[in-house]
PDB file of N, CA and C in Angstrom:
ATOM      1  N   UNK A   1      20.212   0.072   2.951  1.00  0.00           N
ATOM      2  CA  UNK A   1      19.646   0.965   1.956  1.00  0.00           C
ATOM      3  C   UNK A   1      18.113   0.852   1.997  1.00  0.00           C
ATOM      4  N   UNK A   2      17.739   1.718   1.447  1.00  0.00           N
ATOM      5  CA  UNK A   2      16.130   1.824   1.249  1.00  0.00           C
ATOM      6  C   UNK A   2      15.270   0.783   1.234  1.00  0.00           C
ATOM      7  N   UNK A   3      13.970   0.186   1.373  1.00  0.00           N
ATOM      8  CA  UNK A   3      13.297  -0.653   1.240  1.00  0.00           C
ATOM      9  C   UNK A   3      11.390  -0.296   0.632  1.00  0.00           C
ATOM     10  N   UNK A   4      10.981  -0.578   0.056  1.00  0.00           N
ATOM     11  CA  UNK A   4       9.728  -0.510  -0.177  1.00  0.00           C
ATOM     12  C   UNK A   4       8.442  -1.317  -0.009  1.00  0.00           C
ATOM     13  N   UNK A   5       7.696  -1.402   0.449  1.00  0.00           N
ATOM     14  CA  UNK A   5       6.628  -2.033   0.667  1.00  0.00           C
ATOM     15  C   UNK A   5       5.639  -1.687  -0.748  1.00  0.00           C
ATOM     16  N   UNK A   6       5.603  -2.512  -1.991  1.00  0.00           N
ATOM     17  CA  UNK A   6       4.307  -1.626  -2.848  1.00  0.00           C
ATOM     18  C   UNK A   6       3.268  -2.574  -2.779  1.00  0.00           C
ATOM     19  N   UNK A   7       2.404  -2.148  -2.583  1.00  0.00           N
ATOM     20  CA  UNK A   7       0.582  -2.742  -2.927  1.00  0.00           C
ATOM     21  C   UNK A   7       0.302  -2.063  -4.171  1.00  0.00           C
ATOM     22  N   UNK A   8       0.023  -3.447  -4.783  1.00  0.00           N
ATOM     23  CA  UNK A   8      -1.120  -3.185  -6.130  1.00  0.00           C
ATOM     24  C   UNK A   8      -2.417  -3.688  -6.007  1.00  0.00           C
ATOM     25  N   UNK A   9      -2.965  -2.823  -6.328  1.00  0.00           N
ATOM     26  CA  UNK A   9      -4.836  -3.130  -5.642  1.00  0.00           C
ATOM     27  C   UNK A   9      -5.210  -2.775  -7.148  1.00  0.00           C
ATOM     28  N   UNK A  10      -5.894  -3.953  -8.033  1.00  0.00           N
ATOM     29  CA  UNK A  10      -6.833  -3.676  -8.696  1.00  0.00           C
ATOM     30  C   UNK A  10      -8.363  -3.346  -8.380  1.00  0.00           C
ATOM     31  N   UNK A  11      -8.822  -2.054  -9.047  1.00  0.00           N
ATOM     32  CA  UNK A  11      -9.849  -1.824  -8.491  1.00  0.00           C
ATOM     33  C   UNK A  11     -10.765  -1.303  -9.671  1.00  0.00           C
ATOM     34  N   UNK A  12     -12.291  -2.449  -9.724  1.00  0.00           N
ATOM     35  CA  UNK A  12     -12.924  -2.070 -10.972  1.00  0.00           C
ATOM     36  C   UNK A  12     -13.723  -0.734 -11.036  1.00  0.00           C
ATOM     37  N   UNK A  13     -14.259  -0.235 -12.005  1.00  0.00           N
ATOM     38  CA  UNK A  13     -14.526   1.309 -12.375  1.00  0.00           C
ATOM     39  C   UNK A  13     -15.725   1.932 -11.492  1.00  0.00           C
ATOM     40  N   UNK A  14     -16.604   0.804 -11.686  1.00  0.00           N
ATOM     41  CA  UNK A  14     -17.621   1.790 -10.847  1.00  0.00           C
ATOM     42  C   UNK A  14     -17.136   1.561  -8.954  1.00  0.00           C
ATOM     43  N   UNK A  15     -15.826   1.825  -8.803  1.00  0.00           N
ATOM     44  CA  UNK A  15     -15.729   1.464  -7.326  1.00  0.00           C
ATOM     45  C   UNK A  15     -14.139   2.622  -7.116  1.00  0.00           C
ATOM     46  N   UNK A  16     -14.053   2.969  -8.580  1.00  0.00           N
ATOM     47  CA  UNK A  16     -13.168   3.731  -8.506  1.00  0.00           C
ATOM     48  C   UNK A  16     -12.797   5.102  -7.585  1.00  0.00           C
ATOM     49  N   UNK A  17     -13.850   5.605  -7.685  1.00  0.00           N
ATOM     50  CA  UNK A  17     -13.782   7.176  -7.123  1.00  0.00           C
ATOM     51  C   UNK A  17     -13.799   7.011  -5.584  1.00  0.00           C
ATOM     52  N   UNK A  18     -14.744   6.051  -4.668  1.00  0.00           N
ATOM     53  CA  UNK A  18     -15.117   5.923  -3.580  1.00  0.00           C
ATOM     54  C   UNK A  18     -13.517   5.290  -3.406  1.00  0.00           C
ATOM     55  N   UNK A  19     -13.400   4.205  -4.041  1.00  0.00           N
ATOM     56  CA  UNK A  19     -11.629   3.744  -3.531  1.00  0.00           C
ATOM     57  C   UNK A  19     -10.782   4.804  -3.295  1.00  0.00           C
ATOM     58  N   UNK A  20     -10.709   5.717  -4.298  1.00  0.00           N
ATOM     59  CA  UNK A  20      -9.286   7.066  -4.396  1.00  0.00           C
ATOM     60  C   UNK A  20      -9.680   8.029  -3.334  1.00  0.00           C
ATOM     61  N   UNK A  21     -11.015   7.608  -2.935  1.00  0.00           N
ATOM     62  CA  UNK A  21     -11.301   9.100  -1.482  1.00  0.00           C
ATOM     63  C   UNK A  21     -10.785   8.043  -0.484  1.00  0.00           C
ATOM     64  N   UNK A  22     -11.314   6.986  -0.145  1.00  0.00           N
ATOM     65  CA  UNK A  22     -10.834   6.307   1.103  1.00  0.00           C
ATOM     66  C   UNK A  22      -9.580   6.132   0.919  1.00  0.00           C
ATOM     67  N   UNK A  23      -8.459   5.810   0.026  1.00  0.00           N
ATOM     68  CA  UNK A  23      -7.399   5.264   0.276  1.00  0.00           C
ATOM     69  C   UNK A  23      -6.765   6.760   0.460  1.00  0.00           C
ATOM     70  N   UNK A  24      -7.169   7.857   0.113  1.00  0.00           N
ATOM     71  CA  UNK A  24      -6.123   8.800   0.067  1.00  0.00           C
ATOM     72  C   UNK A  24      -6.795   9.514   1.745  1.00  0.00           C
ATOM     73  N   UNK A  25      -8.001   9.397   2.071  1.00  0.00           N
ATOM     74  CA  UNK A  25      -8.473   9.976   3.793  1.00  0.00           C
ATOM     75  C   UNK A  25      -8.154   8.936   4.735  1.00  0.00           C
ATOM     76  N   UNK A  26      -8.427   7.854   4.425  1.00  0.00           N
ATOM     77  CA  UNK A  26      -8.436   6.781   5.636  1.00  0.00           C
ATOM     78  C   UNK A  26      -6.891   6.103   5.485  1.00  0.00           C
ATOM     79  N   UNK A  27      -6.910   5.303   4.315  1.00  0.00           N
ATOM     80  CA  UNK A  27      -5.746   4.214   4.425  1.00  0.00           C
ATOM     81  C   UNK A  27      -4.289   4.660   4.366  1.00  0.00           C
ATOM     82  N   UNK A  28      -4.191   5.393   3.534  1.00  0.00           N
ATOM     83  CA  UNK A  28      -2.787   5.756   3.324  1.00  0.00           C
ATOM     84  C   UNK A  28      -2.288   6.432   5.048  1.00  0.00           C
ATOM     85  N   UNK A  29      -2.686   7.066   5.240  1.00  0.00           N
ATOM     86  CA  UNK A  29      -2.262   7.926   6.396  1.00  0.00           C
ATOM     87  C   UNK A  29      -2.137   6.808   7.304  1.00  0.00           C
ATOM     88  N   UNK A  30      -3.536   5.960   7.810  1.00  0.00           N
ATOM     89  CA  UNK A  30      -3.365   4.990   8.712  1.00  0.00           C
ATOM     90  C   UNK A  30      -2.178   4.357   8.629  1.00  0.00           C
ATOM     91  N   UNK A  31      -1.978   4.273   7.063  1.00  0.00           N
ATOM     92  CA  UNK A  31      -0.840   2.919   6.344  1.00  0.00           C
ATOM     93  C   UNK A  31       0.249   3.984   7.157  1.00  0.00           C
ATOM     94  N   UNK A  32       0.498   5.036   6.855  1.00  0.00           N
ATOM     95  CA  UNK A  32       1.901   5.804   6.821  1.00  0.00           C
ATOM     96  C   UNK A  32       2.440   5.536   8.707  1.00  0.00           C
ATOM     97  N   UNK A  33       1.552   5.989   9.623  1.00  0.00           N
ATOM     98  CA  UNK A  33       1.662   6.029  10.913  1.00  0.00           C
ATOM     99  C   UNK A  33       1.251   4.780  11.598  1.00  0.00           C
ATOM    100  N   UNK A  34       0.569   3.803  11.365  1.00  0.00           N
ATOM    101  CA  UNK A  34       1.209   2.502  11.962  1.00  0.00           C
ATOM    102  C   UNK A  34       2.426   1.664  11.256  1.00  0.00           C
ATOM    103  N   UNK A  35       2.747   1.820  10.339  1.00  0.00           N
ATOM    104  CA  UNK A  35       4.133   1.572   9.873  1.00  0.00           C
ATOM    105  C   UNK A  35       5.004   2.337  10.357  1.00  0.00           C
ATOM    106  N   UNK A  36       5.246   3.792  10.604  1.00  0.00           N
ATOM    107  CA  UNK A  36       6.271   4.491  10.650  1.00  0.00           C
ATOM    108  C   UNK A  36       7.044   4.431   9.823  1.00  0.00           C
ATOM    109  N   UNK A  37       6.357   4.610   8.603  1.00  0.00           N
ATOM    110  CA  UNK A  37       7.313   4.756   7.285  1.00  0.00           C
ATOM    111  C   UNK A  37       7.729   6.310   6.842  1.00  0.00           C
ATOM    112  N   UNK A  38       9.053   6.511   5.917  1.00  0.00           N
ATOM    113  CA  UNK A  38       9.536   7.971   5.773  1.00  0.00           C
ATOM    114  C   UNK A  38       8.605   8.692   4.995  1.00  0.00           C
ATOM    115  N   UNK A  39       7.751   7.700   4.100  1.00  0.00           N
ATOM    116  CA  UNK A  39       7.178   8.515   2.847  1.00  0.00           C
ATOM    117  C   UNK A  39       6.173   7.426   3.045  1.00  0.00           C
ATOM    118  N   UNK A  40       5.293   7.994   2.491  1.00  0.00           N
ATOM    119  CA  UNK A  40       3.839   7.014   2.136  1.00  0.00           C
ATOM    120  C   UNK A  40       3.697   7.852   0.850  1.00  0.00           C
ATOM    121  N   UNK A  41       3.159   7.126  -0.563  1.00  0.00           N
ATOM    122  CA  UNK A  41       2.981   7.453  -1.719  1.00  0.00           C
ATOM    123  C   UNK A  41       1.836   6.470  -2.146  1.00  0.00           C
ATOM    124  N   UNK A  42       0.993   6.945  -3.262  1.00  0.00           N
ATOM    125  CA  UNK A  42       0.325   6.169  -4.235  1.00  0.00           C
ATOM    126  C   UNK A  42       0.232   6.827  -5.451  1.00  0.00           C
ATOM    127  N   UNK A  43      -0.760   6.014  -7.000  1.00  0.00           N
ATOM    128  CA  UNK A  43      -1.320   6.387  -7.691  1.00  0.00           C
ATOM    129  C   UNK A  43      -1.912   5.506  -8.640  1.00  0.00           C
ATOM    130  N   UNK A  44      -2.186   5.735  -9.592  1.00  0.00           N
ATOM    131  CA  UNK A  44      -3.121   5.066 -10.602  1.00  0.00           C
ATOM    132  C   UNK A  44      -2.385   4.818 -11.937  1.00  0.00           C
ATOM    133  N   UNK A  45      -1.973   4.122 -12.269  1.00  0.00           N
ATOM    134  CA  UNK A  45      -0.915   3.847 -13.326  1.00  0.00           C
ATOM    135  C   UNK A  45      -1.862   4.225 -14.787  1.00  0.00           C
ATOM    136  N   UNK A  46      -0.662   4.933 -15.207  1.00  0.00           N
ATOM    137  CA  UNK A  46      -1.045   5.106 -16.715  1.00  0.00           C
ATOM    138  C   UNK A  46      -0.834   4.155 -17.493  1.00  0.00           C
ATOM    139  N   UNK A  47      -0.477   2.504 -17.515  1.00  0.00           N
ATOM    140  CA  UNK A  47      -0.593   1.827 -18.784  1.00  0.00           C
ATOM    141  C   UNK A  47      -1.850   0.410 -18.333  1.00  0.00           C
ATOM    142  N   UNK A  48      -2.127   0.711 -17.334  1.00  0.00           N
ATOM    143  CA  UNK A  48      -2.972  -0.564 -16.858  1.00  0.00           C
ATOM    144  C   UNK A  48      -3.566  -0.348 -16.084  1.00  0.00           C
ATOM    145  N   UNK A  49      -5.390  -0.335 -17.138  1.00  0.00           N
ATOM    146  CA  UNK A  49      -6.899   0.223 -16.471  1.00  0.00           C
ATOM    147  C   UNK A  49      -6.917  -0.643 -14.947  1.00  0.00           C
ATOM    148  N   UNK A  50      -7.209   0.575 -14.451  1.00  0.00           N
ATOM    149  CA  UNK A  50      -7.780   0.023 -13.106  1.00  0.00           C
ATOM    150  C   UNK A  50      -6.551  -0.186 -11.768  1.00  0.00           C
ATOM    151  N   UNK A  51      -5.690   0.295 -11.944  1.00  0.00           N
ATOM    152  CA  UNK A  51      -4.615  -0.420 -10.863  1.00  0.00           C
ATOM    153  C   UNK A  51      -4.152   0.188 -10.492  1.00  0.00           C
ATOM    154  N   UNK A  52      -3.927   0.424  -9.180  1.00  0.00           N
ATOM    155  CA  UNK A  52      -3.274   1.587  -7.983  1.00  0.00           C
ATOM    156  C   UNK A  52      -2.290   0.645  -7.245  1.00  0.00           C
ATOM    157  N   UNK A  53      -1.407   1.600  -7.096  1.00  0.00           N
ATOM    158  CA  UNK A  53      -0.156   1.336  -6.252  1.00  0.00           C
ATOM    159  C   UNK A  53       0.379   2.299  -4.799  1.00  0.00           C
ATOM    160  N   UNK A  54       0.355   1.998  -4.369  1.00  0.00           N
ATOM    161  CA  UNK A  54       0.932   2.419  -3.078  1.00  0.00           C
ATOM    162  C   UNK A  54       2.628   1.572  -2.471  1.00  0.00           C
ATOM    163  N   UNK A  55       2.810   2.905  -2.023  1.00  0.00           N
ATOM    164  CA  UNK A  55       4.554   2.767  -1.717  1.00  0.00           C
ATOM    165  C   UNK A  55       4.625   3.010  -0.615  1.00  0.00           C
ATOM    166  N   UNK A  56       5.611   2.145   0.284  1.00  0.00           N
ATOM    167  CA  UNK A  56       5.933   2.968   1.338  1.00  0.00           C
ATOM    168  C   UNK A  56       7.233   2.576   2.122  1.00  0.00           C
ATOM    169  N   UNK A  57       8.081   3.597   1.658  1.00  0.00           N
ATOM    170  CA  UNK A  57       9.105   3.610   2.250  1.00  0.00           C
ATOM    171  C   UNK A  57       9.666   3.590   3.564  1.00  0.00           C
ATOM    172  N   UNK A  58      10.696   2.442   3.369  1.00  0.00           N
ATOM    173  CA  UNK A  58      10.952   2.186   5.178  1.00  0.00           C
ATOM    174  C   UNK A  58      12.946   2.389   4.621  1.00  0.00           C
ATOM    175  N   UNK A  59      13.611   2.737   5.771  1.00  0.00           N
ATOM    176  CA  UNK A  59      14.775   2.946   5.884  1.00  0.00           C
ATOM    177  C   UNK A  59      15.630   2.087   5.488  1.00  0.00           C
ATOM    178  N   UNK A  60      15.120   0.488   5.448  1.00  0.00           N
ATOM    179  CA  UNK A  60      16.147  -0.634   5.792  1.00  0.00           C
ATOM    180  C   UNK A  60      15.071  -1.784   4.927  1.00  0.00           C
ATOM    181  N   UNK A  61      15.468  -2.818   4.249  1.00  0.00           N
ATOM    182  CA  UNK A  61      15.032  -3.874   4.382  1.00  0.00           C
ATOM    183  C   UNK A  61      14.939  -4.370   5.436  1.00  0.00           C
ATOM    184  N   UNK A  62      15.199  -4.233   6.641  1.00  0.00           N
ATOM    185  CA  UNK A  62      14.875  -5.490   7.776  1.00  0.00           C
ATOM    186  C   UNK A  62      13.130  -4.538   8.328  1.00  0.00           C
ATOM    187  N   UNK A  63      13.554  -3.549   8.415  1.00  0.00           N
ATOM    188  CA  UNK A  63      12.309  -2.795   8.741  1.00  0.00           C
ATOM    189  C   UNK A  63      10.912  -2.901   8.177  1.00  0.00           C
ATOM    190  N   UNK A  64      11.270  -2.880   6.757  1.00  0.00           N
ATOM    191  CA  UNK A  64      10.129  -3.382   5.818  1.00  0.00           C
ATOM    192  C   UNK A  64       9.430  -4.878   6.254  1.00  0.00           C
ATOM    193  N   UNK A  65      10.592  -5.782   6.161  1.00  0.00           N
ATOM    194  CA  UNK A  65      10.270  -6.829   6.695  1.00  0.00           C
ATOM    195  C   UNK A  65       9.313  -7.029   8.197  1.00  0.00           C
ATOM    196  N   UNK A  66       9.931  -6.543   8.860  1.00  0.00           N
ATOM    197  CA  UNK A  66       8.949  -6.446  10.423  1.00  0.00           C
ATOM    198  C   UNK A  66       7.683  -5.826  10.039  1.00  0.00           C
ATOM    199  N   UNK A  67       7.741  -4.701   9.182  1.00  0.00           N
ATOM    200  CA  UNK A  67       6.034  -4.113   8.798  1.00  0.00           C
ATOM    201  C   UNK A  67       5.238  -5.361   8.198  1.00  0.00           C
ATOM    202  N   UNK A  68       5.783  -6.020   7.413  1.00  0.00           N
ATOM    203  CA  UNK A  68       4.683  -7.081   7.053  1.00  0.00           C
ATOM    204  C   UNK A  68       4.800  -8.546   7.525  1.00  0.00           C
ATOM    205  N   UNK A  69       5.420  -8.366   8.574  1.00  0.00           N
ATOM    206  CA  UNK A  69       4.853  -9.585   9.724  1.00  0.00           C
ATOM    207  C   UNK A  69       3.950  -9.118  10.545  1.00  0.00           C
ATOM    208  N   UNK A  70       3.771  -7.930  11.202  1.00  0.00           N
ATOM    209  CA  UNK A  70       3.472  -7.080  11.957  1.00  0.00           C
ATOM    210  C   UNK A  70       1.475  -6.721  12.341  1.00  0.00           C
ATOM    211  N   UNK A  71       1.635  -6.848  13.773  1.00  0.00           N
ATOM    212  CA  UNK A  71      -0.106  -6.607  13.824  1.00  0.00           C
ATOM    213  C   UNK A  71      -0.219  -5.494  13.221  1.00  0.00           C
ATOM    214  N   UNK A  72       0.501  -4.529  12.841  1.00  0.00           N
ATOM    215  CA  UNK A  72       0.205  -3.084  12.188  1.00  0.00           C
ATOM    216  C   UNK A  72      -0.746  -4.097  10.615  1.00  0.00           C
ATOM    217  N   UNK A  73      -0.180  -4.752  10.097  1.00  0.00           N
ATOM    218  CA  UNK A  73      -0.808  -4.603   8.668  1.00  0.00           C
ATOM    219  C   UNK A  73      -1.593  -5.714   9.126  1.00  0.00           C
ATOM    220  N   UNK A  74      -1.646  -6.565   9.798  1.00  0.00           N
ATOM    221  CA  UNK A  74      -2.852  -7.580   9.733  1.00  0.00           C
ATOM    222  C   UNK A  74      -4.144  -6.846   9.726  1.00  0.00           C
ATOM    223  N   UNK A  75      -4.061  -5.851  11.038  1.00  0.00           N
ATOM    224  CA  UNK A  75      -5.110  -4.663  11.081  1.00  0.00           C
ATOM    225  C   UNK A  75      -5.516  -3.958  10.146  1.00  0.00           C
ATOM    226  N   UNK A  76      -4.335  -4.139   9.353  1.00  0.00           N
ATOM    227  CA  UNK A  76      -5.275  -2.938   7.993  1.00  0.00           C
ATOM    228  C   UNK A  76      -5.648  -3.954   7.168  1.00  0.00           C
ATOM    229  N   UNK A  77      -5.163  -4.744   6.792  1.00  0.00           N
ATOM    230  CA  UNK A  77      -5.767  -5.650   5.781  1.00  0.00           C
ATOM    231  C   UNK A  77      -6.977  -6.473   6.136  1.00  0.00           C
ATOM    232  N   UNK A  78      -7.397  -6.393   7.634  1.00  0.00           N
ATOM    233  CA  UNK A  78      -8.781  -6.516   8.012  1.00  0.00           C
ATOM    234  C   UNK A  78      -9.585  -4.902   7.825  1.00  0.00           C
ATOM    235  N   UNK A  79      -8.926  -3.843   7.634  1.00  0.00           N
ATOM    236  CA  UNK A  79      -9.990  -3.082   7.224  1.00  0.00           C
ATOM    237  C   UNK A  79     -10.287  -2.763   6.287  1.00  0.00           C
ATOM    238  N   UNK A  80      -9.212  -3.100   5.439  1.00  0.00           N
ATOM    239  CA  UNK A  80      -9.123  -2.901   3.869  1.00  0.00           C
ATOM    240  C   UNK A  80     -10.342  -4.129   3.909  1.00  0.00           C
ATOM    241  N   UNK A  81     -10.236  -5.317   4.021  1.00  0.00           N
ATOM    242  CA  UNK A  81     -11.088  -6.375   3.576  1.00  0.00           C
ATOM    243  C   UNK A  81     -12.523  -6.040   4.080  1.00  0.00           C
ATOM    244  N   UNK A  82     -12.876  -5.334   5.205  1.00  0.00           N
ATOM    245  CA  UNK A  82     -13.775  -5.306   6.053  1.00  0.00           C
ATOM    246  C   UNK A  82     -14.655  -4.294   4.838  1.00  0.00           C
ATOM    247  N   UNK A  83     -14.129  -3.021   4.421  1.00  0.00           N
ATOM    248  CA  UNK A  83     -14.435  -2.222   3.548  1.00  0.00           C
ATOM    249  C   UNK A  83     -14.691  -2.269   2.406  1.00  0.00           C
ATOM    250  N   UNK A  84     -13.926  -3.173   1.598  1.00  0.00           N
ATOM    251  CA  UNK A  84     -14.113  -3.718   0.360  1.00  0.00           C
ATOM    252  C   UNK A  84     -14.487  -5.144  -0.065  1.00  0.00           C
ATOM    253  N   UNK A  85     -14.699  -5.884   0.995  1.00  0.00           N
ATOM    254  CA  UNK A  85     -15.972  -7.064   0.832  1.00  0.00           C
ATOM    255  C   UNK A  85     -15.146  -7.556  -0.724  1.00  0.00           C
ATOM    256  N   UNK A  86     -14.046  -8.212  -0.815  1.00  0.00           N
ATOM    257  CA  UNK A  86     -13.770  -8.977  -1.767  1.00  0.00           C
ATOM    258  C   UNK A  86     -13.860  -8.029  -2.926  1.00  0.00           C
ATOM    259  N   UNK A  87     -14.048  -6.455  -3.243  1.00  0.00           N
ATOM    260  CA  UNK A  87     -14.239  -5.886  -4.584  1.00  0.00           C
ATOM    261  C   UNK A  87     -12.985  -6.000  -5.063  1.00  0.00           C
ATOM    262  N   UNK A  88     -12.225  -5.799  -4.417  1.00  0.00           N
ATOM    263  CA  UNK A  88     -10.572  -5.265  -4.872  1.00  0.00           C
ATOM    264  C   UNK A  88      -9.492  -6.152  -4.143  1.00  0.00           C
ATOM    265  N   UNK A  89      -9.036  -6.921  -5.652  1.00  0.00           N
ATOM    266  CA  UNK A  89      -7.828  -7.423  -5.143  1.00  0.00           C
ATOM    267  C   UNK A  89      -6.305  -6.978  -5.158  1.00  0.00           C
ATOM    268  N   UNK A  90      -5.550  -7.513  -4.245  1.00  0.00           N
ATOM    269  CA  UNK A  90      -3.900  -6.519  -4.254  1.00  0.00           C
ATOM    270  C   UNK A  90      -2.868  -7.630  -4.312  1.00  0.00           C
ATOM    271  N   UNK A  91      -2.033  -7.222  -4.194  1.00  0.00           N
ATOM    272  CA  UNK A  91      -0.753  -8.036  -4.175  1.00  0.00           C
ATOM    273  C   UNK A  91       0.281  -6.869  -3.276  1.00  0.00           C
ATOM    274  N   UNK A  92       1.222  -8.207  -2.703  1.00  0.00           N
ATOM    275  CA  UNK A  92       1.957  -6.908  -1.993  1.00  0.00           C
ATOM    276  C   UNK A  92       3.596  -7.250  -2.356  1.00  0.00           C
ATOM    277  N   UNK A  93       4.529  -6.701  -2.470  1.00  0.00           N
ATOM    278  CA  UNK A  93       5.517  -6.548  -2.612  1.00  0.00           C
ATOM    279  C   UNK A  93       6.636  -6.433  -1.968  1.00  0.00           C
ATOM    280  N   UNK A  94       7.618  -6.573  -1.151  1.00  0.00           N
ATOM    281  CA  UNK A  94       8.893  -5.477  -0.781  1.00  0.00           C
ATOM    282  C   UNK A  94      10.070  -6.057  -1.822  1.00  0.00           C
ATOM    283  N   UNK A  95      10.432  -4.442  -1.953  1.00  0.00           N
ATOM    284  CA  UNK A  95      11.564  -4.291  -2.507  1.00  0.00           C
ATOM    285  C   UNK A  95      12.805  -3.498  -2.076  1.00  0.00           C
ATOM    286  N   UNK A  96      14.149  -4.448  -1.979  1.00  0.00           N
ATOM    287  CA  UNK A  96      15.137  -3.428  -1.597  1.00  0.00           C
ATOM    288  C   UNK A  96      16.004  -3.157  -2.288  1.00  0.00           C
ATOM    289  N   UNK A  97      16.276  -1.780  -2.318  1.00  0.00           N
ATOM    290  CA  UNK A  97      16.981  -0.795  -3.527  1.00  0.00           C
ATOM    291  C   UNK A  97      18.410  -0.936  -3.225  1.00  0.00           C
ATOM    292  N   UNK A  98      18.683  -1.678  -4.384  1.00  0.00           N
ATOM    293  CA  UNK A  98      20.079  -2.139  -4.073  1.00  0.00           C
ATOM    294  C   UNK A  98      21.118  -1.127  -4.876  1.00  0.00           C
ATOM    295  N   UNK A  99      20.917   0.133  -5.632  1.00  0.00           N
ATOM    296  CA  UNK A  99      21.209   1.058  -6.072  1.00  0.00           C
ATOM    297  C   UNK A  99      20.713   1.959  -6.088  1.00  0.00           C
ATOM    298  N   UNK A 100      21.259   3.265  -6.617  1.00  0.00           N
ATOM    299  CA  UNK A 100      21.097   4.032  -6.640  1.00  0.00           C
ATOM    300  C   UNK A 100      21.656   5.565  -7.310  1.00  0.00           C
ATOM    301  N   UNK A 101      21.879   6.189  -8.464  1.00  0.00           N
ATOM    302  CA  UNK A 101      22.625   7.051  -8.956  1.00  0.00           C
ATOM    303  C   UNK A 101      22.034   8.343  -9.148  1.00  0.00           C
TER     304      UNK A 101
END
C-alpha cells in the first residue's frame, strides 16, 4: 500500500516568500523526479506559524524506504542546506498507509 515521505521545514517570516518560490520552482520538482514519486505535494499549515510540509508519494513502503537511503536525497539535502545556510529546519518522516476507506 501507499507510502509517504513528509518533510516539515520550519521556516521563519522574513525568509518566507523567497522559501515558497524556491521550494515550489526548484525543490519540489527536483524532489518529485529524482525520487520518482506518483505525486509530489506541499503547503503551509493553517494551525502552526511558519511550517511547510511536503509529501511525496511513493507506491510501496519499501520504495519510500530506498528514497531516503538514497544519493537522490543526500543531494538534495546538500542543496536544501547549501541554500538555506542553517535558516530552516525540517524533520522528515515516512509513513505507510495502512488503510484506507
Amino acid at each position: 500500500m501507499t507510502a509517504y515521505l513528509i518533510v516539515r521545514a520550519e521556516v521563519f517570516a522574513p525568509d518566507r516568500d523567497a522559501f515558497d518560490h524556491w521550494y515550489e520552482t526548484e525543490h519540489l520538482p527536483d524532489a518529485k523526479a529524482a525520487f520518482n514519486v506518483q505525486n509530489a505535494e506541499r503547503g503551509w499549515s493553517e494551525t502552526e506559524d511558519n511550517a511547510h510540509f511536503a509529501f511525496y508519494e511513493f507506491p510501496d513502503l519499501a520504495h519510500a524506504e530506498a528514497a531516503t537511503g538514497s544519493d537522490a536525497i543526500t543531494a538534495l539535502i546538500a542543496e536544501f542546506d547549501r541554500v538555506w545556510e542553517g535558516r530552516v529546519t525540517r524533520s522528515r518522516n515516512v509513513v505507510a498507509i495502512k488503510q484506507k476507506i
